[in-house]
PDB file of N, CA and C in Angstrom:
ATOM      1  N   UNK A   1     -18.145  -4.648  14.243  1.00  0.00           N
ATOM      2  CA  UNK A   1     -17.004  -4.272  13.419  1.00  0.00           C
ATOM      3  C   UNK A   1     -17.284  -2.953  12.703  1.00  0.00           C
ATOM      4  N   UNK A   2     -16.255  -1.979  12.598  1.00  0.00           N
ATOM      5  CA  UNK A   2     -16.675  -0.668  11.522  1.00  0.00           C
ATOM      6  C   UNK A   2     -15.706  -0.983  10.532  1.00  0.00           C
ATOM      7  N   UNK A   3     -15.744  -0.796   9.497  1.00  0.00           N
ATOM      8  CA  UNK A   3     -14.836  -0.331   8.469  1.00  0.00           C
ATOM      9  C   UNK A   3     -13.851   0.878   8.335  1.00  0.00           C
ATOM     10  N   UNK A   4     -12.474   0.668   8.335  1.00  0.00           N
ATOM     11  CA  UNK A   4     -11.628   1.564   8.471  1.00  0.00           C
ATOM     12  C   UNK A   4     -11.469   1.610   7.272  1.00  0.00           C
ATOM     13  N   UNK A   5     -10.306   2.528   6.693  1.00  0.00           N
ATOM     14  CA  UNK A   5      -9.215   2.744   5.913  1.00  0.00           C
ATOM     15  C   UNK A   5      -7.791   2.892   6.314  1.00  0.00           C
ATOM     16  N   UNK A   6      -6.761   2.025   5.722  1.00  0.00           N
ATOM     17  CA  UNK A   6      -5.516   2.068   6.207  1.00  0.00           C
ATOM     18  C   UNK A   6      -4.750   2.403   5.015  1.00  0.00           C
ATOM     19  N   UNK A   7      -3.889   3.752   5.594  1.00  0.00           N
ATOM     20  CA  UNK A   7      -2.823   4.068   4.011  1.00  0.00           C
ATOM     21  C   UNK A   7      -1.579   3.682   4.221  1.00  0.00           C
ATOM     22  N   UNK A   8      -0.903   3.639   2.896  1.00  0.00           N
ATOM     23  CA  UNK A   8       0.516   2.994   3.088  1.00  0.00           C
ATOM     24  C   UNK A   8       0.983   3.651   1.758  1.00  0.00           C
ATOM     25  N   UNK A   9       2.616   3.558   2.433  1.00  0.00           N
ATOM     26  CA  UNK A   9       3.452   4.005   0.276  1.00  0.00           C
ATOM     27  C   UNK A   9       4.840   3.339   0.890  1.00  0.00           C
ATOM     28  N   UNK A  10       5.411   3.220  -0.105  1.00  0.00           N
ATOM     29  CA  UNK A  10       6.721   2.965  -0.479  1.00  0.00           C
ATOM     30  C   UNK A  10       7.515   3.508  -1.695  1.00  0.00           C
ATOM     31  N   UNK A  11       8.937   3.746  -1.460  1.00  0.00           N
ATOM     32  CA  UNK A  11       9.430   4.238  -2.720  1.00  0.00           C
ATOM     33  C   UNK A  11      10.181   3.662  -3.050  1.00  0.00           C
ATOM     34  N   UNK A  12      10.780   3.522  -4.317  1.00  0.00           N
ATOM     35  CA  UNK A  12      11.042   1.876  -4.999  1.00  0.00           C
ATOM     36  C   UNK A  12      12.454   2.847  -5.857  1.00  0.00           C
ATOM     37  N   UNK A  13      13.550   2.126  -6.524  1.00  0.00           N
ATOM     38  CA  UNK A  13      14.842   2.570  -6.787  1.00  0.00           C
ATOM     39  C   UNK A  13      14.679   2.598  -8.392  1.00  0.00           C
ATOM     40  N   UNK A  14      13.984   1.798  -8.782  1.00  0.00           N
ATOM     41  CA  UNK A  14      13.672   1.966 -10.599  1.00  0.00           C
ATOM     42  C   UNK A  14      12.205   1.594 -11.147  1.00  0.00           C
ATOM     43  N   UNK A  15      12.085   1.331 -12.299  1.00  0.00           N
ATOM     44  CA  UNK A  15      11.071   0.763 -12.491  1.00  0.00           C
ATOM     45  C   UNK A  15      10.947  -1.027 -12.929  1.00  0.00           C
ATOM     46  N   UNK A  16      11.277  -1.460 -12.073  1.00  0.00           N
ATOM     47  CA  UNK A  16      11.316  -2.490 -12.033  1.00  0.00           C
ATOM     48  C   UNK A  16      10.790  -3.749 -11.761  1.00  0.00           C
ATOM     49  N   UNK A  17      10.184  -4.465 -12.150  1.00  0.00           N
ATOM     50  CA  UNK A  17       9.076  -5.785 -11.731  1.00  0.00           C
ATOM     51  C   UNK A  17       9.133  -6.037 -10.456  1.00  0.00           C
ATOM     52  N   UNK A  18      10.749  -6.627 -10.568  1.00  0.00           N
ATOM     53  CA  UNK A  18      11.104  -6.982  -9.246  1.00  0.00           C
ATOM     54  C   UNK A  18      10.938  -6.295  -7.892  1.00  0.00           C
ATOM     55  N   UNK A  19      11.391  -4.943  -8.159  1.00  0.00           N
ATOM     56  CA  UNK A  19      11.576  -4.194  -7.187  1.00  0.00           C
ATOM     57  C   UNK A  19      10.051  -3.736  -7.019  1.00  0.00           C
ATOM     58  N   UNK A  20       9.493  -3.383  -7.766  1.00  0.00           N
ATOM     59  CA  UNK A  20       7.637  -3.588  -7.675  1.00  0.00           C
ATOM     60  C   UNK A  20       7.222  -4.120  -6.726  1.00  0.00           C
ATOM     61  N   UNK A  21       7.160  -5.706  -7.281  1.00  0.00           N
ATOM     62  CA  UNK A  21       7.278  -6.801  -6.378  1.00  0.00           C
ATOM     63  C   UNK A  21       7.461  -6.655  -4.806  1.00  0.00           C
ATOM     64  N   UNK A  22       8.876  -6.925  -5.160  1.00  0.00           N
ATOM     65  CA  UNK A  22       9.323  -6.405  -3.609  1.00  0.00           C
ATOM     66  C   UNK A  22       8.926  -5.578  -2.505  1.00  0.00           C
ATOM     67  N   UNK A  23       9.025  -4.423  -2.980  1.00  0.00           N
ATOM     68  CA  UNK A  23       8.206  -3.291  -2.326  1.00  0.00           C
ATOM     69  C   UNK A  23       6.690  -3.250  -2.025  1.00  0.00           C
ATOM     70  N   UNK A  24       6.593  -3.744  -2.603  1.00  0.00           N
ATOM     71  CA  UNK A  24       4.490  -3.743  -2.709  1.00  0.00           C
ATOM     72  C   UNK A  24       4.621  -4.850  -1.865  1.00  0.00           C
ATOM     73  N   UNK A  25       5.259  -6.259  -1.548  1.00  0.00           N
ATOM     74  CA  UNK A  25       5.052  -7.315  -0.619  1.00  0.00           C
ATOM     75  C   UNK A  25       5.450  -7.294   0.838  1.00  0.00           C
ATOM     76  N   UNK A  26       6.387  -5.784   0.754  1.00  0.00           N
ATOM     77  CA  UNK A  26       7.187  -5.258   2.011  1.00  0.00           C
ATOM     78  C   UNK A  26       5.563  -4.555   2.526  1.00  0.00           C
ATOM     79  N   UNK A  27       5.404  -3.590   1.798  1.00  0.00           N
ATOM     80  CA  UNK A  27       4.450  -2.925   2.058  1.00  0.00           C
ATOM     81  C   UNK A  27       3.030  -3.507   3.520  1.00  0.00           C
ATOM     82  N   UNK A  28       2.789  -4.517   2.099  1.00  0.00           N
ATOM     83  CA  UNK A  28       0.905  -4.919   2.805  1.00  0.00           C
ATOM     84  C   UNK A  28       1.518  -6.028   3.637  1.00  0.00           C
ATOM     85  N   UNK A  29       2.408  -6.592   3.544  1.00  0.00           N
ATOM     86  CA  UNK A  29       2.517  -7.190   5.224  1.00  0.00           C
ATOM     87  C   UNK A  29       3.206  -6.826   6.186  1.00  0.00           C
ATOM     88  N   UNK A  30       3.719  -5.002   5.983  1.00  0.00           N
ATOM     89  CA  UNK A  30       3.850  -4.560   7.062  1.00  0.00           C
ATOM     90  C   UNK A  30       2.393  -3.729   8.000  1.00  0.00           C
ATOM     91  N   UNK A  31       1.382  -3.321   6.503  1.00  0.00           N
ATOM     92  CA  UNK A  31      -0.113  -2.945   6.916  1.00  0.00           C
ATOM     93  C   UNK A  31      -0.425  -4.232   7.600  1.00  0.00           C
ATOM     94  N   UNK A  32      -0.222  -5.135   6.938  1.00  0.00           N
ATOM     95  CA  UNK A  32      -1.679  -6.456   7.487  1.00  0.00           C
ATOM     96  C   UNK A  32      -0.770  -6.238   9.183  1.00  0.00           C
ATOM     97  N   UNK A  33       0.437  -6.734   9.421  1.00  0.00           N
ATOM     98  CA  UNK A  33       1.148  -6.698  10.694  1.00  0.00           C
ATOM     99  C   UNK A  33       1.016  -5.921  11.767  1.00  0.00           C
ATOM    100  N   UNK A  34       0.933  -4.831  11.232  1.00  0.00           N
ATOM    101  CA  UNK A  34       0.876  -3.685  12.559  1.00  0.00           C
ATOM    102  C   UNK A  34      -0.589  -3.263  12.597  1.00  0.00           C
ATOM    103  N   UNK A  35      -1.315  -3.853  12.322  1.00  0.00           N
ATOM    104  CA  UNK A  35      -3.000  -3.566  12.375  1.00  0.00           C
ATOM    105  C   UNK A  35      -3.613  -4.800  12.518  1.00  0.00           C
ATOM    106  N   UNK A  36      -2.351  -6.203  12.977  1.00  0.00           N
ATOM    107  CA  UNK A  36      -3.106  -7.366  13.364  1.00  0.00           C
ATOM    108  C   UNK A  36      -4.107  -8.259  11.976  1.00  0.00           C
ATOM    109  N   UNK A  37      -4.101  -7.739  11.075  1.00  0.00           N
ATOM    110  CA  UNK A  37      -5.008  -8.269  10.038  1.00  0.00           C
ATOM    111  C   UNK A  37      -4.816  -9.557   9.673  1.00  0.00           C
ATOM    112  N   UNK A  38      -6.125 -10.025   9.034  1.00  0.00           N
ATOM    113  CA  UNK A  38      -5.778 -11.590   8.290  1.00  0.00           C
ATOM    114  C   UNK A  38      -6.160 -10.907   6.819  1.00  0.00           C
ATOM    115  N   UNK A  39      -6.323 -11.713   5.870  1.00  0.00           N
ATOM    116  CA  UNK A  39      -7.100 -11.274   4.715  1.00  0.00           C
ATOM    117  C   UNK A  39      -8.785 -11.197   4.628  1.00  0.00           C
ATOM    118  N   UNK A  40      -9.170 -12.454   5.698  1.00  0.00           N
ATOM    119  CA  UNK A  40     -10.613 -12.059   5.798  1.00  0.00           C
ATOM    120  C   UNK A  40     -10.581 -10.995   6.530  1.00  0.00           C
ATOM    121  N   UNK A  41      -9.971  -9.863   6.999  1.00  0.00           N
ATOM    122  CA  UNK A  41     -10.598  -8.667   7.649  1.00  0.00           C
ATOM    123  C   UNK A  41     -10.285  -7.615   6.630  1.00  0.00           C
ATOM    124  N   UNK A  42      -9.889  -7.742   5.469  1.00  0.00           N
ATOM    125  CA  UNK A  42      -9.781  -6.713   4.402  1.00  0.00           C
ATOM    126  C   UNK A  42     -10.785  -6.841   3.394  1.00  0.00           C
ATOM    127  N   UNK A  43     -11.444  -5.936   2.913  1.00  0.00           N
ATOM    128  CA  UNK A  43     -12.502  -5.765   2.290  1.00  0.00           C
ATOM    129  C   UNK A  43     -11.922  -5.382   0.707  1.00  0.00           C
ATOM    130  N   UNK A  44     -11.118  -4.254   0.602  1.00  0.00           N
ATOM    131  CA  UNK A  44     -10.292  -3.961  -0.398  1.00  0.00           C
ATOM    132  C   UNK A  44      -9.579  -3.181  -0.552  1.00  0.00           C
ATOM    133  N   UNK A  45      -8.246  -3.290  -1.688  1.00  0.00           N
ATOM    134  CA  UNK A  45      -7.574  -2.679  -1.296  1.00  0.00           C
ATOM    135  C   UNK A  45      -6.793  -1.901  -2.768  1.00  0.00           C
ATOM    136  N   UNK A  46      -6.852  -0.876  -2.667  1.00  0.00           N
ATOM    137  CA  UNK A  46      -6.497   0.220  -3.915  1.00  0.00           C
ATOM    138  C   UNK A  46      -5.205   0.472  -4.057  1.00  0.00           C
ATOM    139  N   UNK A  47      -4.725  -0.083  -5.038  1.00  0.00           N
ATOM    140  CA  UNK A  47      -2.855   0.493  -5.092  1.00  0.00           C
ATOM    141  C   UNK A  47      -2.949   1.160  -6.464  1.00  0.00           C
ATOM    142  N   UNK A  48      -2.092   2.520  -6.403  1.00  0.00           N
ATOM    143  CA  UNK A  48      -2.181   3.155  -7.184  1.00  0.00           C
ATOM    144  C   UNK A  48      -0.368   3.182  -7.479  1.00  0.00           C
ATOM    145  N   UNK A  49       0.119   3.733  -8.750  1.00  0.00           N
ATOM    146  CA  UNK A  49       1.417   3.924  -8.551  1.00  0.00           C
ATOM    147  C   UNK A  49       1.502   5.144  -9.560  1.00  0.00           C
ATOM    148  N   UNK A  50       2.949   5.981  -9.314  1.00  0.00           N
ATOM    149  CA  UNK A  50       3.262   7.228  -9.706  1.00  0.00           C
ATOM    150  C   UNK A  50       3.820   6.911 -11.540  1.00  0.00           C
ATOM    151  N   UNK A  51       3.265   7.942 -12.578  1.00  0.00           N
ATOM    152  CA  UNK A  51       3.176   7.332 -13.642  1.00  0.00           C
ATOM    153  C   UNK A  51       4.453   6.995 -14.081  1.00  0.00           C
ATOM    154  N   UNK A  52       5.614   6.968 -13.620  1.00  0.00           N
ATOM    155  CA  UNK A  52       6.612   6.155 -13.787  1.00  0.00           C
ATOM    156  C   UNK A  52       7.072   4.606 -13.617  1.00  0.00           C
ATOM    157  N   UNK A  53       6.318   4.185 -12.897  1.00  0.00           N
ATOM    158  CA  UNK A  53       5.932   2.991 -12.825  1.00  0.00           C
ATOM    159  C   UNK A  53       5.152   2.033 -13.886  1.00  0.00           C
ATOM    160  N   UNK A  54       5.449   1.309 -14.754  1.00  0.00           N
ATOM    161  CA  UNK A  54       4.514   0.785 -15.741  1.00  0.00           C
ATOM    162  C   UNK A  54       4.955  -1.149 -15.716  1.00  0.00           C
ATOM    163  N   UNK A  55       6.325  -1.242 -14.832  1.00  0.00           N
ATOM    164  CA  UNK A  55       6.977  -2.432 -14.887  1.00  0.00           C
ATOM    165  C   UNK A  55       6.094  -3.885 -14.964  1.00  0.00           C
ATOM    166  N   UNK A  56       4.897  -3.754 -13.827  1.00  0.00           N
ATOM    167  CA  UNK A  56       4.106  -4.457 -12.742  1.00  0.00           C
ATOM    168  C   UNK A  56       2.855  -4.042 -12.453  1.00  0.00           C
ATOM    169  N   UNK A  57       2.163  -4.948 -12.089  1.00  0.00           N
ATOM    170  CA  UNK A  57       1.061  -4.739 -11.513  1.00  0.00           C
ATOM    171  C   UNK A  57       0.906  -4.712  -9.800  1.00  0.00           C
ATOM    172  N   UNK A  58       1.246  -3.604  -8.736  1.00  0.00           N
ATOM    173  CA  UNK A  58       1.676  -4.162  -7.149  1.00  0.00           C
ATOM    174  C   UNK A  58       0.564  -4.981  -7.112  1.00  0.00           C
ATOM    175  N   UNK A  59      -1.059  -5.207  -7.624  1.00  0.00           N
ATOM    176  CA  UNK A  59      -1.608  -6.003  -6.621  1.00  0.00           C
ATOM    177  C   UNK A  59      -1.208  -7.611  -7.040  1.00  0.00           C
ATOM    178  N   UNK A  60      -0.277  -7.825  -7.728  1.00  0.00           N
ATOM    179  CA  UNK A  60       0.279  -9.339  -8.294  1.00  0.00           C
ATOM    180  C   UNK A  60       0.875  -9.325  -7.071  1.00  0.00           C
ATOM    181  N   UNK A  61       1.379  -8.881  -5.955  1.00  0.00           N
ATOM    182  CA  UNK A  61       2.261  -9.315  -4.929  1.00  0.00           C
ATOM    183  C   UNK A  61       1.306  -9.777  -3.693  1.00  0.00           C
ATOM    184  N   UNK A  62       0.437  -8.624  -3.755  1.00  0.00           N
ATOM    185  CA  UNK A  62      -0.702  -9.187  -3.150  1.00  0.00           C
ATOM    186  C   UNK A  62      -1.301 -10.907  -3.004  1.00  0.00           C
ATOM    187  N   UNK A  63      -1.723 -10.497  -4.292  1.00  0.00           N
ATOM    188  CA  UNK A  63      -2.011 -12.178  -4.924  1.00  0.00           C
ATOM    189  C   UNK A  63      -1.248 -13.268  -4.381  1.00  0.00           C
ATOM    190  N   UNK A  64      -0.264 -13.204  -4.367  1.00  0.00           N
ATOM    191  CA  UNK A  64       1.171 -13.672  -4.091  1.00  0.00           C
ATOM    192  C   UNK A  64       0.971 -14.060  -2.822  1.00  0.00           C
ATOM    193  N   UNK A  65       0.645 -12.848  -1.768  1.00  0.00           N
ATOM    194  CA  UNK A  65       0.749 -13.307  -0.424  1.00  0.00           C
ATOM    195  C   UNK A  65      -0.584 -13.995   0.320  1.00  0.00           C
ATOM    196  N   UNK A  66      -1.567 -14.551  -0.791  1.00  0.00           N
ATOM    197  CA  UNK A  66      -2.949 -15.081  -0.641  1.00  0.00           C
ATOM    198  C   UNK A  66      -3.916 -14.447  -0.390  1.00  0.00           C
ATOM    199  N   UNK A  67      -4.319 -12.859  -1.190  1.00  0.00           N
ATOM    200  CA  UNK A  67      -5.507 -12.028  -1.279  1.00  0.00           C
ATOM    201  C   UNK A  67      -5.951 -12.505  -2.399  1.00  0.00           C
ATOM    202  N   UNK A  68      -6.302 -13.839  -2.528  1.00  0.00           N
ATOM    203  CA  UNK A  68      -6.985 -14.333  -3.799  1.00  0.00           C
ATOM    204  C   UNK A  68      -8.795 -14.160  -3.769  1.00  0.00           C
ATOM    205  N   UNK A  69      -9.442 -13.574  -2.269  1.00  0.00           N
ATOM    206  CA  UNK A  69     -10.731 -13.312  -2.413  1.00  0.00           C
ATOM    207  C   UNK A  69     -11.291 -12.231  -2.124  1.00  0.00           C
ATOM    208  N   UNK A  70      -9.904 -11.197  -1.908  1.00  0.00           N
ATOM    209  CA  UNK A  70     -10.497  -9.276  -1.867  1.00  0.00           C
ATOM    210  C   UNK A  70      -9.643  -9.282  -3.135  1.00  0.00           C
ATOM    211  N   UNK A  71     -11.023  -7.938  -3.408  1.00  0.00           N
ATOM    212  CA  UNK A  71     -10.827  -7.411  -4.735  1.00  0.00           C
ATOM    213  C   UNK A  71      -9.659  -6.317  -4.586  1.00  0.00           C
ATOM    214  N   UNK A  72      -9.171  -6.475  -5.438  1.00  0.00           N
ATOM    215  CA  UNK A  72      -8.263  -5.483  -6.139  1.00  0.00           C
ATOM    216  C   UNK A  72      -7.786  -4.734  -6.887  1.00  0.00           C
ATOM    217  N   UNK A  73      -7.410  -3.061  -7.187  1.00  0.00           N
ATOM    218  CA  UNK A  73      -7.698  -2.435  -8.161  1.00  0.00           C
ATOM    219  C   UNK A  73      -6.031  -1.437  -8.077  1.00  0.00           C
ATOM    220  N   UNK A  74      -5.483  -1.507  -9.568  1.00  0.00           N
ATOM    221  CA  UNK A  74      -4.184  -0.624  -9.476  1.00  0.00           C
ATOM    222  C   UNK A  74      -4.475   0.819 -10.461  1.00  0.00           C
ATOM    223  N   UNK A  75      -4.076   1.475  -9.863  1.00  0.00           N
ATOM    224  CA  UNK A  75      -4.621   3.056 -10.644  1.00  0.00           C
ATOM    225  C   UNK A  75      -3.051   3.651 -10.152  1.00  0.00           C
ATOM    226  N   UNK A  76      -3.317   5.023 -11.677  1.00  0.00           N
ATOM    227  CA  UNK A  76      -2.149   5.798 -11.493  1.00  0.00           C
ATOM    228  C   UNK A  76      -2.188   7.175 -11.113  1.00  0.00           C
ATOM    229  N   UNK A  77      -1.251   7.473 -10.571  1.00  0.00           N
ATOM    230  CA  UNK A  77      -1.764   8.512  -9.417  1.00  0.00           C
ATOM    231  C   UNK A  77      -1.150   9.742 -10.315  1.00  0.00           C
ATOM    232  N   UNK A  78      -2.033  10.905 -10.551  1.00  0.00           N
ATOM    233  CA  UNK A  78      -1.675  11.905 -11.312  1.00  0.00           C
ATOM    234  C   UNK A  78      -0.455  12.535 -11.334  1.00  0.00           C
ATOM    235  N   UNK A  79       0.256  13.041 -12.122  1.00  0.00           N
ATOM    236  CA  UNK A  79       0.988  13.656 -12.746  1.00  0.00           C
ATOM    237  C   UNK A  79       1.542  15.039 -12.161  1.00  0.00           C
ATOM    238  N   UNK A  80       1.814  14.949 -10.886  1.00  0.00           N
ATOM    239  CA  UNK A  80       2.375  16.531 -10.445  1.00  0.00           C
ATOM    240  C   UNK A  80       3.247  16.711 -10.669  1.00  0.00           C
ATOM    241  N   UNK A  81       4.108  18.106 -11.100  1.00  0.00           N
ATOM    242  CA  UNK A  81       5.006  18.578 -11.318  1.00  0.00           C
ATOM    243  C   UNK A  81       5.824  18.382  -9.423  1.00  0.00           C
ATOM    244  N   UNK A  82       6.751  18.247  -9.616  1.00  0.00           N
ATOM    245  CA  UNK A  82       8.217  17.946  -8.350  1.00  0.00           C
ATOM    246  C   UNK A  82       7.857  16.885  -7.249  1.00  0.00           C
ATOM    247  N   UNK A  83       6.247  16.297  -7.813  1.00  0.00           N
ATOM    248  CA  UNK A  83       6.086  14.991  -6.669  1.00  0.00           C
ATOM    249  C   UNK A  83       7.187  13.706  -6.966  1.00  0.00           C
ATOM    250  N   UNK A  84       7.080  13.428  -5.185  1.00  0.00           N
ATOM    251  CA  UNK A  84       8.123  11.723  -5.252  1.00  0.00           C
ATOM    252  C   UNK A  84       7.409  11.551  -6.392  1.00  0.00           C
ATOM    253  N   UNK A  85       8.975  10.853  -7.083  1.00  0.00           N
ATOM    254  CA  UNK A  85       9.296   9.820  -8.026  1.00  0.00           C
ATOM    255  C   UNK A  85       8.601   8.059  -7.651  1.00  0.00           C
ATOM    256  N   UNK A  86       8.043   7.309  -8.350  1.00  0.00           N
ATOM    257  CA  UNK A  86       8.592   5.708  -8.214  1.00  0.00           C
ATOM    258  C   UNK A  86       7.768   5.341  -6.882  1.00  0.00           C
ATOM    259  N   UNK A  87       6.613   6.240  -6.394  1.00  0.00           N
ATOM    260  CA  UNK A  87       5.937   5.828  -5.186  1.00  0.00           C
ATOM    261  C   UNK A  87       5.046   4.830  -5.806  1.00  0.00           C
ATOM    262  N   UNK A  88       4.763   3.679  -4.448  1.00  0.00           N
ATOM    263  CA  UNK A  88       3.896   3.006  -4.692  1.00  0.00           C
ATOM    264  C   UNK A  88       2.603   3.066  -3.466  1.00  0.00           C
ATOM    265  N   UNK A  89       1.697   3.630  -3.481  1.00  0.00           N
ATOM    266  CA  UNK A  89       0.424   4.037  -2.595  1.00  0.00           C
ATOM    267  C   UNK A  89      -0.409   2.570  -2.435  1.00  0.00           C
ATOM    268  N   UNK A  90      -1.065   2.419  -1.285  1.00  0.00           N
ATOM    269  CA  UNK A  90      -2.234   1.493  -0.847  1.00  0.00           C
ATOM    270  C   UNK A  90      -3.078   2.347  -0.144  1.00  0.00           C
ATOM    271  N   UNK A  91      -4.328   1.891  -0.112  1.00  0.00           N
ATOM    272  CA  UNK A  91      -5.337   2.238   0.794  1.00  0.00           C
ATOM    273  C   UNK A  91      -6.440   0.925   0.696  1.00  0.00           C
ATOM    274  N   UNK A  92      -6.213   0.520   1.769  1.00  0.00           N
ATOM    275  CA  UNK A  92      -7.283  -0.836   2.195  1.00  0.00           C
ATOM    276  C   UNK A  92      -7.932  -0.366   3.136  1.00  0.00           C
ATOM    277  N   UNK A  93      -9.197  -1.164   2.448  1.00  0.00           N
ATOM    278  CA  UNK A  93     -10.814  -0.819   2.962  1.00  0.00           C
ATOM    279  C   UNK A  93     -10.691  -2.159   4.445  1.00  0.00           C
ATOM    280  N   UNK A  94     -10.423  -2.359   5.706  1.00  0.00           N
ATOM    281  CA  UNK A  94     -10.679  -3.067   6.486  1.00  0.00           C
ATOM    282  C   UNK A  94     -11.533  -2.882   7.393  1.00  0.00           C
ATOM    283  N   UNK A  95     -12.167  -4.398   7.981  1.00  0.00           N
ATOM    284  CA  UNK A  95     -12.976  -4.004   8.712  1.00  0.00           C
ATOM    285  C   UNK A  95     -12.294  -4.384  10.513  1.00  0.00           C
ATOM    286  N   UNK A  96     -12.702  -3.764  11.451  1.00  0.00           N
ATOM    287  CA  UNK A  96     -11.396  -4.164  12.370  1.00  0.00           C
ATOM    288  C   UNK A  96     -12.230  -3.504  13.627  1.00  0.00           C
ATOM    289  N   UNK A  97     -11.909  -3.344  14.941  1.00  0.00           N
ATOM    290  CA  UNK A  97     -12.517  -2.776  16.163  1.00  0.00           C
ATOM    291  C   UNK A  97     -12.224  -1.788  16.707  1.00  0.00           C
ATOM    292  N   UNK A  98     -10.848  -1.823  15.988  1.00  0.00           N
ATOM    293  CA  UNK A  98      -9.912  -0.366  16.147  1.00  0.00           C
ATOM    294  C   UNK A  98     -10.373   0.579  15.876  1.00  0.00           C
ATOM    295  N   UNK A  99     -10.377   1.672  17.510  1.00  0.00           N
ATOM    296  CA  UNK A  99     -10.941   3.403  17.272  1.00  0.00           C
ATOM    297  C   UNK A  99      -9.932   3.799  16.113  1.00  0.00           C
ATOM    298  N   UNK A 100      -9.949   4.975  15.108  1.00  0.00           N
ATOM    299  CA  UNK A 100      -9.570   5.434  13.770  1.00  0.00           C
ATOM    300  C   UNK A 100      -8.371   5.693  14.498  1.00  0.00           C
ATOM    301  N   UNK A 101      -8.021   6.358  15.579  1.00  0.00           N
ATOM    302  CA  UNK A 101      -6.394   6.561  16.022  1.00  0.00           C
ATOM    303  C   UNK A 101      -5.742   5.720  16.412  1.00  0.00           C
ATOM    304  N   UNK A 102      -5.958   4.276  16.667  1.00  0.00           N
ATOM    305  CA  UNK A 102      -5.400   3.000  16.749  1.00  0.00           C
ATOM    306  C   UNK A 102      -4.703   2.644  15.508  1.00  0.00           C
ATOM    307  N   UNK A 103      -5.932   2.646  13.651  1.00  0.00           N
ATOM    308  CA  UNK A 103      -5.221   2.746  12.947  1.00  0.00           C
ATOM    309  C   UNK A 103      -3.788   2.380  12.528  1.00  0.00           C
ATOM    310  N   UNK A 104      -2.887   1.707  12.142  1.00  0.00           N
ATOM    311  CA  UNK A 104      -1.246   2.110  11.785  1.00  0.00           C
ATOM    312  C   UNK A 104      -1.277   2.349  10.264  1.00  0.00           C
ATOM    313  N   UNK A 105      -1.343   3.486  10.176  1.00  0.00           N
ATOM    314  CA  UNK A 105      -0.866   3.745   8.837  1.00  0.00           C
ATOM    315  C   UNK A 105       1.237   3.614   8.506  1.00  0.00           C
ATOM    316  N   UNK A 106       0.873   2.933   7.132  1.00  0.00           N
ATOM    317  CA  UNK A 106       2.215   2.541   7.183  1.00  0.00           C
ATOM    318  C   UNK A 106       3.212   3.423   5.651  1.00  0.00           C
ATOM    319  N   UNK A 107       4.483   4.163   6.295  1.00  0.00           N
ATOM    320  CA  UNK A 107       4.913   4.518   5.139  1.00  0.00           C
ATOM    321  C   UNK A 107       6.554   4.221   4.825  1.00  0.00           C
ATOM    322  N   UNK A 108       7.143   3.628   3.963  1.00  0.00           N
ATOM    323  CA  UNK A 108       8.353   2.705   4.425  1.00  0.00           C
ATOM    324  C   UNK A 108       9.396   3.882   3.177  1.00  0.00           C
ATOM    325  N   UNK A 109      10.537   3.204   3.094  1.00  0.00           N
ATOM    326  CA  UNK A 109      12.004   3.560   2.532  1.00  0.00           C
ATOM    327  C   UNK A 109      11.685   5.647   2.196  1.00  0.00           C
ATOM    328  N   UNK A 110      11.670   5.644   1.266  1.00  0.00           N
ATOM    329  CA  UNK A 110      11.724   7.326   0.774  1.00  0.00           C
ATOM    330  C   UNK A 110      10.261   7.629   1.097  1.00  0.00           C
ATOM    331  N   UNK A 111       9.548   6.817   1.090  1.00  0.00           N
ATOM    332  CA  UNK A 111       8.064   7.758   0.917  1.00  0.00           C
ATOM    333  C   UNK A 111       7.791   8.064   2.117  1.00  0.00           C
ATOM    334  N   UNK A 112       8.438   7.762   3.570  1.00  0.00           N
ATOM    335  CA  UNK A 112       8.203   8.361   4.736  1.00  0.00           C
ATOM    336  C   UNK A 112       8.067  10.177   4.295  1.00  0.00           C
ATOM    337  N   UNK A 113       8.922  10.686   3.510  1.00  0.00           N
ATOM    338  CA  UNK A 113       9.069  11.994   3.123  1.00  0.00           C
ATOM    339  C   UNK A 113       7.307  12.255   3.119  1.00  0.00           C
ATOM    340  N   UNK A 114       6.695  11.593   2.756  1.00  0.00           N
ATOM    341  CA  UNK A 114       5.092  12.115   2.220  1.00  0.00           C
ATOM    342  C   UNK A 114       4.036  12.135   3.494  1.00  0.00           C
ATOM    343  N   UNK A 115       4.835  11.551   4.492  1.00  0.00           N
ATOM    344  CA  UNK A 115       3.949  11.895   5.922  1.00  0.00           C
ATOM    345  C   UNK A 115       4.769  11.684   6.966  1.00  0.00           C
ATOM    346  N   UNK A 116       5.633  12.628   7.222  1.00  0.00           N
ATOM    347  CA  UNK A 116       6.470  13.287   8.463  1.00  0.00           C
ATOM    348  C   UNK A 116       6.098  12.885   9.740  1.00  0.00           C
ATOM    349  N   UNK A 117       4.825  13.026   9.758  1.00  0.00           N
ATOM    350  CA  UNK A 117       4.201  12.996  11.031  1.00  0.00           C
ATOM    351  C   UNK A 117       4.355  11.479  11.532  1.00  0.00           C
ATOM    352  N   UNK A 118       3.786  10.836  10.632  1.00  0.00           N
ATOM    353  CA  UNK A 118       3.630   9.144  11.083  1.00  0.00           C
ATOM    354  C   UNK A 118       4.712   8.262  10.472  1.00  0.00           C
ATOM    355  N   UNK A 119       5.478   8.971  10.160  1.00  0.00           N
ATOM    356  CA  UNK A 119       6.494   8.151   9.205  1.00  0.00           C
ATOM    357  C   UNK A 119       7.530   7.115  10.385  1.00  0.00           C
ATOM    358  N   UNK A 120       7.632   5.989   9.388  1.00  0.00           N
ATOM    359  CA  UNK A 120       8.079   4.933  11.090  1.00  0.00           C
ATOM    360  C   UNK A 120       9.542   4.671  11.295  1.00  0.00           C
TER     361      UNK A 120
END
């Protein structure tokens, strides 16, 4: 097994628990899905959100979907002048067999804007 990294974002309509929620649960089981994952193949996983966000915690959705034994950490992602609004970022540490361009990095509703290239 090697250890990858898989990124993901979503962009969310307010600041809202719910929609937090929501979005952050859309999110990591569209990562865990298209990269085949269980939770034992995730090691950990970093959600950060844009400082407009203060509603929620995304890795409570996590929790939610039974990552009750990878660690989890929510950080806020600095302060740029004209960056997306209301993004919510992941990057999970997995371990998996997949060459790095197998990978699916996942980026859903507005935040496709932040990677053109792979946006789905």
């Amino acid at each position: 097994m090697t250890v990858r990294a898989v990124r993901g974002a979503t962009q969310i309509d307010a600041d809202e628990r719910g929609q937090i929620l929501e979005a952050t649960t859309e999110l990591v089981t569209e990562v865990m899905s298209r990269n085949e994952l269980s939770t034992d193949d995730v090691i950990s996983v970093i959600f950060t959100v844009t400082p407009d966000l203060t509603a929620e915690f995304p890795a409570l959705a996590a929790r939610k979907l039974g990552f009750h034994e990878v660690p989890l950490l929510c950080a806020t992602e600095i302060g740029v002048p004209g960056a997306l609004p209301r993004v919510i970022r992941l990057m999970a540490h997995i371990e998996t067999d997949r060459p790095r361009a197998d990978v699916q990095h996942v980026y859903l509703r507005g935040a496709t804007a932040l990677r053109l290239d792979i946006a789905q």
